[in-house]
C-alpha atoms as a PDB file:
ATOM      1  CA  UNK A   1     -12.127   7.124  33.118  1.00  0.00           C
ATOM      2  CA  UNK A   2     -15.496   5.175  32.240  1.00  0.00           C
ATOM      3  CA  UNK A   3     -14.711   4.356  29.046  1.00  0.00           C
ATOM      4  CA  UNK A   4     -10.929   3.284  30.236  1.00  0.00           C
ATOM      5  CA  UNK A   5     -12.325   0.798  32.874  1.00  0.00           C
ATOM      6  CA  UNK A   6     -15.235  -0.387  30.049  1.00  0.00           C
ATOM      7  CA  UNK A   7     -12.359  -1.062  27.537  1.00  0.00           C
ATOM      8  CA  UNK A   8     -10.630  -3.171  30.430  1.00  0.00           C
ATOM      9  CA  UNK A   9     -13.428  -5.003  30.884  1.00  0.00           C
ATOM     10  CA  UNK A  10     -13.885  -5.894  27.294  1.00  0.00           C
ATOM     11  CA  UNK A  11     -10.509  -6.900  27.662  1.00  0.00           C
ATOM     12  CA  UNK A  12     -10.614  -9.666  30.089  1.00  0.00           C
ATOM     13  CA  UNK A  13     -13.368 -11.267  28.754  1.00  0.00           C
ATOM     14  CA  UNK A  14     -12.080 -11.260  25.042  1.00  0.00           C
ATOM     15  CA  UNK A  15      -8.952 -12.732  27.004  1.00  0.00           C
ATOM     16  CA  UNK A  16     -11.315 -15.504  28.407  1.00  0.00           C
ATOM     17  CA  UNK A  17     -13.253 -15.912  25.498  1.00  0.00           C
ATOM     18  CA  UNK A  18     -10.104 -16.774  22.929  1.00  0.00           C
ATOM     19  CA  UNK A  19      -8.408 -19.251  25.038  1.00  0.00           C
ATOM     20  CA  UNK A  20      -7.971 -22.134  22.654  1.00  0.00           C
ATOM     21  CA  UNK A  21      -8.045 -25.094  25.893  1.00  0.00           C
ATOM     22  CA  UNK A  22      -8.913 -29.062  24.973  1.00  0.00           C
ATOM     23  CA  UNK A  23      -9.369 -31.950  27.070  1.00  0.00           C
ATOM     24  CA  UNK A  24      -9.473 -35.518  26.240  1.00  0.00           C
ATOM     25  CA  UNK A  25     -10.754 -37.924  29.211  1.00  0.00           C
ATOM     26  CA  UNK A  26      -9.633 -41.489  28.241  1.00  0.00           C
ATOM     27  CA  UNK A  27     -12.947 -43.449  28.356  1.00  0.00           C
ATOM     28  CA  UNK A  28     -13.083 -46.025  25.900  1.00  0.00           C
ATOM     29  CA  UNK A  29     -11.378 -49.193  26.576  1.00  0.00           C
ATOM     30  CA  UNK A  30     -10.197 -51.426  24.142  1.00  0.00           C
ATOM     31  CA  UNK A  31      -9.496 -55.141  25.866  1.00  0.00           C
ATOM     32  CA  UNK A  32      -7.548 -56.680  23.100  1.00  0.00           C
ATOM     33  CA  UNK A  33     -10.650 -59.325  21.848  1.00  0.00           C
ATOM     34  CA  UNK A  34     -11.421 -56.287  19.264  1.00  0.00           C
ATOM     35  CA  UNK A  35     -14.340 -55.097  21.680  1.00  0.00           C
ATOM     36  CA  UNK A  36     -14.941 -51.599  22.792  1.00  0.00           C
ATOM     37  CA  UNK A  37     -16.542 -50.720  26.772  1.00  0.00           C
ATOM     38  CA  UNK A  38     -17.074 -47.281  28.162  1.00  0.00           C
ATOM     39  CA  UNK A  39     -15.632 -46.570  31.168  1.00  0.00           C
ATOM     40  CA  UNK A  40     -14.751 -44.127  34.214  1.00  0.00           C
ATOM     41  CA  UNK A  41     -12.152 -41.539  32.949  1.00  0.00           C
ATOM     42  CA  UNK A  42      -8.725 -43.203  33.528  1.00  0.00           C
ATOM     43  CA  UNK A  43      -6.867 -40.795  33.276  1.00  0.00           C
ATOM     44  CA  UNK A  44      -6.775 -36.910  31.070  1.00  0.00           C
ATOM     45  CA  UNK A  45      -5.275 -34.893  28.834  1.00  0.00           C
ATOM     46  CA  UNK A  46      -5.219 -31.398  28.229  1.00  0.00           C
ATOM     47  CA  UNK A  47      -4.089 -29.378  25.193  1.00  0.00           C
ATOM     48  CA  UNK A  48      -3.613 -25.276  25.233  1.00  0.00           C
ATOM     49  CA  UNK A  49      -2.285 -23.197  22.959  1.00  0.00           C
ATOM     50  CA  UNK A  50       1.087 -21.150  24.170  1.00  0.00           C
ATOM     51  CA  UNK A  51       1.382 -18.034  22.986  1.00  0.00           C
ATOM     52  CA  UNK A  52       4.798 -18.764  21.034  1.00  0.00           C
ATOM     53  CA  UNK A  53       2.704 -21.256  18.681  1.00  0.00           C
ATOM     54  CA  UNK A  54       3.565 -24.031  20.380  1.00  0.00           C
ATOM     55  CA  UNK A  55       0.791 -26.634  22.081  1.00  0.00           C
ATOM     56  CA  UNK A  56       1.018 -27.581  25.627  1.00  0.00           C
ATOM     57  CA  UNK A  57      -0.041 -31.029  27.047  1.00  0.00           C
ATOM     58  CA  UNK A  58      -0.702 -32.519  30.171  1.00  0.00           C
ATOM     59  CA  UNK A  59      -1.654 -35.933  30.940  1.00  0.00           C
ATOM     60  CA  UNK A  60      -3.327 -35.900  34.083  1.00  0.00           C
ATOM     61  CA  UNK A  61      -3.507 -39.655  36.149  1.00  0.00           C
ATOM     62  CA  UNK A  62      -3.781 -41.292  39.812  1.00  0.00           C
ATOM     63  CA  UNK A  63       0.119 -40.891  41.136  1.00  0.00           C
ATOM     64  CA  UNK A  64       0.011 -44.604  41.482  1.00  0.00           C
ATOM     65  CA  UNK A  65      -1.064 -45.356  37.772  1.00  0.00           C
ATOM     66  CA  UNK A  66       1.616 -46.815  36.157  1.00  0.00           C
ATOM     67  CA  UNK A  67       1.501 -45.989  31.959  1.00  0.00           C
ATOM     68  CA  UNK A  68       3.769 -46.548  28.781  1.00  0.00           C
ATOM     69  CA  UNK A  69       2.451 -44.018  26.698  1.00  0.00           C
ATOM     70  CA  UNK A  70      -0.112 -41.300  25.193  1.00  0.00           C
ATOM     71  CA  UNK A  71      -0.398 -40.629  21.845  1.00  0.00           C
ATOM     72  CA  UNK A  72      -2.135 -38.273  19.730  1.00  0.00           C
ATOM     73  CA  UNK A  73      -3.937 -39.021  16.315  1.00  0.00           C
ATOM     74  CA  UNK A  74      -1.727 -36.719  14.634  1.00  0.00           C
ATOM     75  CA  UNK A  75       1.213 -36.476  12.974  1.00  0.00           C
ATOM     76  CA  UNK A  76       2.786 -33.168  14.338  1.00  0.00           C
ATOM     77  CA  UNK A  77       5.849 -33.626  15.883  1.00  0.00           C
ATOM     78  CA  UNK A  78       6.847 -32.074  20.004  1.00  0.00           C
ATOM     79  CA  UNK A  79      10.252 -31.223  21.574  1.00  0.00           C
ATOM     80  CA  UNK A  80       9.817 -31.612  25.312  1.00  0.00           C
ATOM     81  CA  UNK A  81       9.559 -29.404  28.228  1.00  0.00           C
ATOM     82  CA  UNK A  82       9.532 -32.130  30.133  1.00  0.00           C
ATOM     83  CA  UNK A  83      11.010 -35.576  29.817  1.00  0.00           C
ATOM     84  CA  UNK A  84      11.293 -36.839  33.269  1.00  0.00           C
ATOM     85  CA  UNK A  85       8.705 -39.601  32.509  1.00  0.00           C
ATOM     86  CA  UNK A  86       9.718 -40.479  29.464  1.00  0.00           C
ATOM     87  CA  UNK A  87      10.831 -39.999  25.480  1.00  0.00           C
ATOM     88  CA  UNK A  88       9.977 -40.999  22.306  1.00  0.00           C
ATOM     89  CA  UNK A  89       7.532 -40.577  19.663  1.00  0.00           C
ATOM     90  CA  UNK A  90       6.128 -42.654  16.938  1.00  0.00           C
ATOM     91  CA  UNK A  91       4.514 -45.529  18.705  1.00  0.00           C
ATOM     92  CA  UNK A  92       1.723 -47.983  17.452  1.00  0.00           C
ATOM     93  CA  UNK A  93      -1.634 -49.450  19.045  1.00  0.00           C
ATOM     94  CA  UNK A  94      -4.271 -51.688  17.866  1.00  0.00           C
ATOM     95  CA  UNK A  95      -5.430 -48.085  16.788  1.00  0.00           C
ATOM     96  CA  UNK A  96      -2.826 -47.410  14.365  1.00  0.00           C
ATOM     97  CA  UNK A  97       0.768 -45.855  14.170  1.00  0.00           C
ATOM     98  CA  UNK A  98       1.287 -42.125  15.527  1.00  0.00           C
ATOM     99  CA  UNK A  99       3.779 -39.312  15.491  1.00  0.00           C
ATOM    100  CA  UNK A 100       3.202 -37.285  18.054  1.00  0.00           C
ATOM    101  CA  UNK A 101       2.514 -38.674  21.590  1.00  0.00           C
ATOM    102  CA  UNK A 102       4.784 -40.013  24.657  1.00  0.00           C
ATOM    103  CA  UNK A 103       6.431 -42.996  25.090  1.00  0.00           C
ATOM    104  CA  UNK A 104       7.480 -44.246  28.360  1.00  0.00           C
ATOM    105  CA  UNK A 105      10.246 -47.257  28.830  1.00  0.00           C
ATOM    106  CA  UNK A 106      10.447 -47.752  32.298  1.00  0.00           C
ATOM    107  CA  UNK A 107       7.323 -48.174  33.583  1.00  0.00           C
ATOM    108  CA  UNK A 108       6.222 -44.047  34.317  1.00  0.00           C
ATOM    109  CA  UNK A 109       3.685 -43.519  37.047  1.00  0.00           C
ATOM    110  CA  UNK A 110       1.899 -40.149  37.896  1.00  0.00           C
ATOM    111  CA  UNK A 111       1.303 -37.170  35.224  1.00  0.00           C
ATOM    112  CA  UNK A 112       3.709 -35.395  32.764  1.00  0.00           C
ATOM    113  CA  UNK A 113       3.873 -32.555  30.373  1.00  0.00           C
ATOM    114  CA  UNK A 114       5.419 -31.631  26.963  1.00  0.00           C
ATOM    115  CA  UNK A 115       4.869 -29.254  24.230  1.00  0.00           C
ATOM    116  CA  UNK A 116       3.862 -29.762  20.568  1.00  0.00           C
ATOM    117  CA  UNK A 117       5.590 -27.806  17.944  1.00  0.00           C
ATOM    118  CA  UNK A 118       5.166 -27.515  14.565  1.00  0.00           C
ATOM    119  CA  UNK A 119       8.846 -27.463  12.598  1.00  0.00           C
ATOM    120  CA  UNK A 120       7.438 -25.020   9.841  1.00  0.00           C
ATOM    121  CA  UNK A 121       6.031 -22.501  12.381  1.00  0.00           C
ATOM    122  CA  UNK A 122       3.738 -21.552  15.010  1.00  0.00           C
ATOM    123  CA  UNK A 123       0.936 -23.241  15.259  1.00  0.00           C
ATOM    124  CA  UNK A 124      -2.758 -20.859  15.236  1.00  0.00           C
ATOM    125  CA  UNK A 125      -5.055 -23.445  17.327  1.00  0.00           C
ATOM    126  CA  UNK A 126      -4.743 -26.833  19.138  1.00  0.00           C
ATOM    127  CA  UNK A 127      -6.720 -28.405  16.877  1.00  0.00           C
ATOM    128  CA  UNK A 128      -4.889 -28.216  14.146  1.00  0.00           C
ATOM    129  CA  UNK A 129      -2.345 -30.806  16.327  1.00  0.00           C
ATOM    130  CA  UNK A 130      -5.544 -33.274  16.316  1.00  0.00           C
ATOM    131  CA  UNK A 131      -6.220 -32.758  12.567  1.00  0.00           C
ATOM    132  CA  UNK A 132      -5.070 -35.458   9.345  1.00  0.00           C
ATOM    133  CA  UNK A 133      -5.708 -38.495  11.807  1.00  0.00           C
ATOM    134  CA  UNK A 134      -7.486 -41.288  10.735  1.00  0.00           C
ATOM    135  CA  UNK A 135      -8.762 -42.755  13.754  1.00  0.00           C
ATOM    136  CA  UNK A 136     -12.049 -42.809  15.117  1.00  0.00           C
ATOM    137  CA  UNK A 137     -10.375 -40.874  18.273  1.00  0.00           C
ATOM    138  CA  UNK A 138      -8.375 -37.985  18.991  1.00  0.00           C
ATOM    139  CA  UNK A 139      -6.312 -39.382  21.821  1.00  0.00           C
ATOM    140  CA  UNK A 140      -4.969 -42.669  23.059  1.00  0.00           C
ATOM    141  CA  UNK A 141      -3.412 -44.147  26.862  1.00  0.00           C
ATOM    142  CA  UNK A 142      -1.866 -47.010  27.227  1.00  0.00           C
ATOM    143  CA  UNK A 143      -1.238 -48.790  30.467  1.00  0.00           C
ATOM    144  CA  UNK A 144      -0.914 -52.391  29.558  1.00  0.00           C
ATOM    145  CA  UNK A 145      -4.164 -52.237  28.250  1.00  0.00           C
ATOM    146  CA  UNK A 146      -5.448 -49.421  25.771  1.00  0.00           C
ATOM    147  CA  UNK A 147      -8.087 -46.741  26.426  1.00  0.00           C
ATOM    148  CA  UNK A 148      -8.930 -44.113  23.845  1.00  0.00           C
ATOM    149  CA  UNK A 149     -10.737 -40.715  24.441  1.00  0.00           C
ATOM    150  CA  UNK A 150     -12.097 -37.371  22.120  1.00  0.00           C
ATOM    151  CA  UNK A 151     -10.875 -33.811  22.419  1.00  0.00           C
ATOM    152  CA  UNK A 152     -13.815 -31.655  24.028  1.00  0.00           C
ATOM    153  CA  UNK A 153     -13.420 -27.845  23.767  1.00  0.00           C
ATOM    154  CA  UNK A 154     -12.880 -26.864  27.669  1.00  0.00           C
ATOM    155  CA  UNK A 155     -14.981 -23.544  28.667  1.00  0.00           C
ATOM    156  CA  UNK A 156     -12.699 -20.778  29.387  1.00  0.00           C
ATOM    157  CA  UNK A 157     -12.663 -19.932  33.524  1.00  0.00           C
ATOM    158  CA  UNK A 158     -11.677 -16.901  34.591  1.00  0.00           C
ATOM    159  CA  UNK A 159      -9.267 -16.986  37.386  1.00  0.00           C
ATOM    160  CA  UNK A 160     -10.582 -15.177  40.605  1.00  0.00           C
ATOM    161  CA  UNK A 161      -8.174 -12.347  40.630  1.00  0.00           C
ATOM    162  CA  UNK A 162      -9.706 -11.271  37.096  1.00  0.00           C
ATOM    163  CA  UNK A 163     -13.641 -11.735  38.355  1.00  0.00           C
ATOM    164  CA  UNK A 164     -12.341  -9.123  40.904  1.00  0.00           C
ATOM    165  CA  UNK A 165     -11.025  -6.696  39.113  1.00  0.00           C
ATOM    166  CA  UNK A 166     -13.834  -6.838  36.464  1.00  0.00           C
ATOM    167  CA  UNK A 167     -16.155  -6.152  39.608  1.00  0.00           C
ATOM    168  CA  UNK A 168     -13.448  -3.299  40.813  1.00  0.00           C
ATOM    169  CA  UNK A 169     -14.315  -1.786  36.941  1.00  0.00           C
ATOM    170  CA  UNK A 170     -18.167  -1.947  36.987  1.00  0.00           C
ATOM    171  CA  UNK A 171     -18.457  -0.481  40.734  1.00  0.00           C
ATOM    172  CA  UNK A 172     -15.813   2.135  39.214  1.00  0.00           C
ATOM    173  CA  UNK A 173     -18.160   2.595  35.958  1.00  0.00           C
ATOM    174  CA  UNK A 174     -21.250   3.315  38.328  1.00  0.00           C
ATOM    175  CA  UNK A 175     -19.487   5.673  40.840  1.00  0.00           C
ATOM    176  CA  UNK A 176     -18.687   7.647  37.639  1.00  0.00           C
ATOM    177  CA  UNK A 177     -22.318   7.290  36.125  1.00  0.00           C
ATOM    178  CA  UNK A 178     -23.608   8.436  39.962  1.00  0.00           C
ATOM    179  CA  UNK A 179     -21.156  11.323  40.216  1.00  0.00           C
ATOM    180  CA  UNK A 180     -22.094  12.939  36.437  1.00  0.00           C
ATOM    181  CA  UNK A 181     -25.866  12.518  37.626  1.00  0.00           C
ATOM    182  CA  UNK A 182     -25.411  15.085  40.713  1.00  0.00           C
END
C-alpha cells in the first residue's frame, strides 16, 4: 500500500512538472515613429501543449479592448477551435509578415482561443510553434497601434484537488510507517 500511494505521488508531480505552459504579456509598444516604450501588460497570451500534439492559445484582454489581431513569430499554421472573434492568418506589422496568428475584421473585443497544429504531425513542445522567427519577439497584438511581447515559461500549479490528494497519500504513507512500528 506504501509504495502504491508513493508511486501516486511521484505521479502528480511528474504530471506538474512536464506541463509544457507559455505566456506572452504584450509589453512593448511600438508607436509607429520607429520608437519602442515599455509598458503595462495590455493584454496576454498563453500557449499549452494538448495532448493530441496540437498547441492551444488564449489571448487574454479587458472585455472592452477592442483588437484586429495576434500573431505569432512563426510560421506554423492553426485550424480553429474557436472563430467567433475572428479568421485569418498571414498578416503583416511593422514587425514583419507571419503565418500563424489571428486576424480579426470587424473590430473583435474581449479574449479568444484557437489551436496550433502542425500539418505533418503532432507537435512535442510549444516552443517549437515560436521557433524559425526572425523577430526580436515571440508574439505580437495589434489594436490600432502595435505592442509586442516574449514567451516566458509559466511554472506549473497544481490544482487544489491534486495538493489534497498528495496530502491524503503522505498521511496514508505515515499511518502505514506508524502501524509496521507497533
Amino acid at each position: 500500500m506504501n509504495k502504491l500511494l508513493a508511486s501516486l505521488t511521484i505521479a502528480l508531480f511528474a504530471q506538474a512538472a512536464h506541463a509544457d505552459v507559455v505566456k506572452v504579456d504584450f509589453t512593448t509598444k511600438y508607436d509607429w515613429s520607429g520608437s519602442l516604450s515599455t509598458i503595462d501588460p495590455i493584454a496576454s497570451l498563453t500557449l499549452s501543449l494538448n495532448q493530441n500534439g496540437t498547441v492551444a492559445a488564449t489571448l487574454d484582454t479587458a472585455a472592452n479592448q477592442n483588437w484586429y489581431g495576434v500573431a505569432l513569430d512563426s510560421g506554423w499554421h492553426f485550424t480553429s477551435t474557436d472563430m467567433t472573434q475572428g479568421s485569418g492568418t498571414s498578416w503583416g506589422t511593422s514587425f514583419g509578415s507571419f503565418g500563424t496568428g489571428l486576424v480579426c475584421f470587424n473590430n473583435c473585443a474581449g479574449s479568444v482561443s484557437w489551436t496550433i497544429s502542425d500539418y505533418n504531425g503532432p507537435l512535442t513542445s510549444v516552443r517549437q510553434v515560436l521557433d524559425g522567427g526572425g523577430s526580436a519577439y515571440d508574439a505580437f497584438f495589434y489594436t490600432g497601434m502595435q505592442y509586442a511581447g516574449d514567451a516566458v515559461d509559466a511554472s506549473a500549479v497544481p490544482e487544489p484537488a491534486s495538493i489534497a490528494l498528495l496530502g491524503l497519500g503522505l498521511v496514508g504513507v505515515a499511518t502505514g510507517r506508524r502501524r509496521k512500528a507497533r
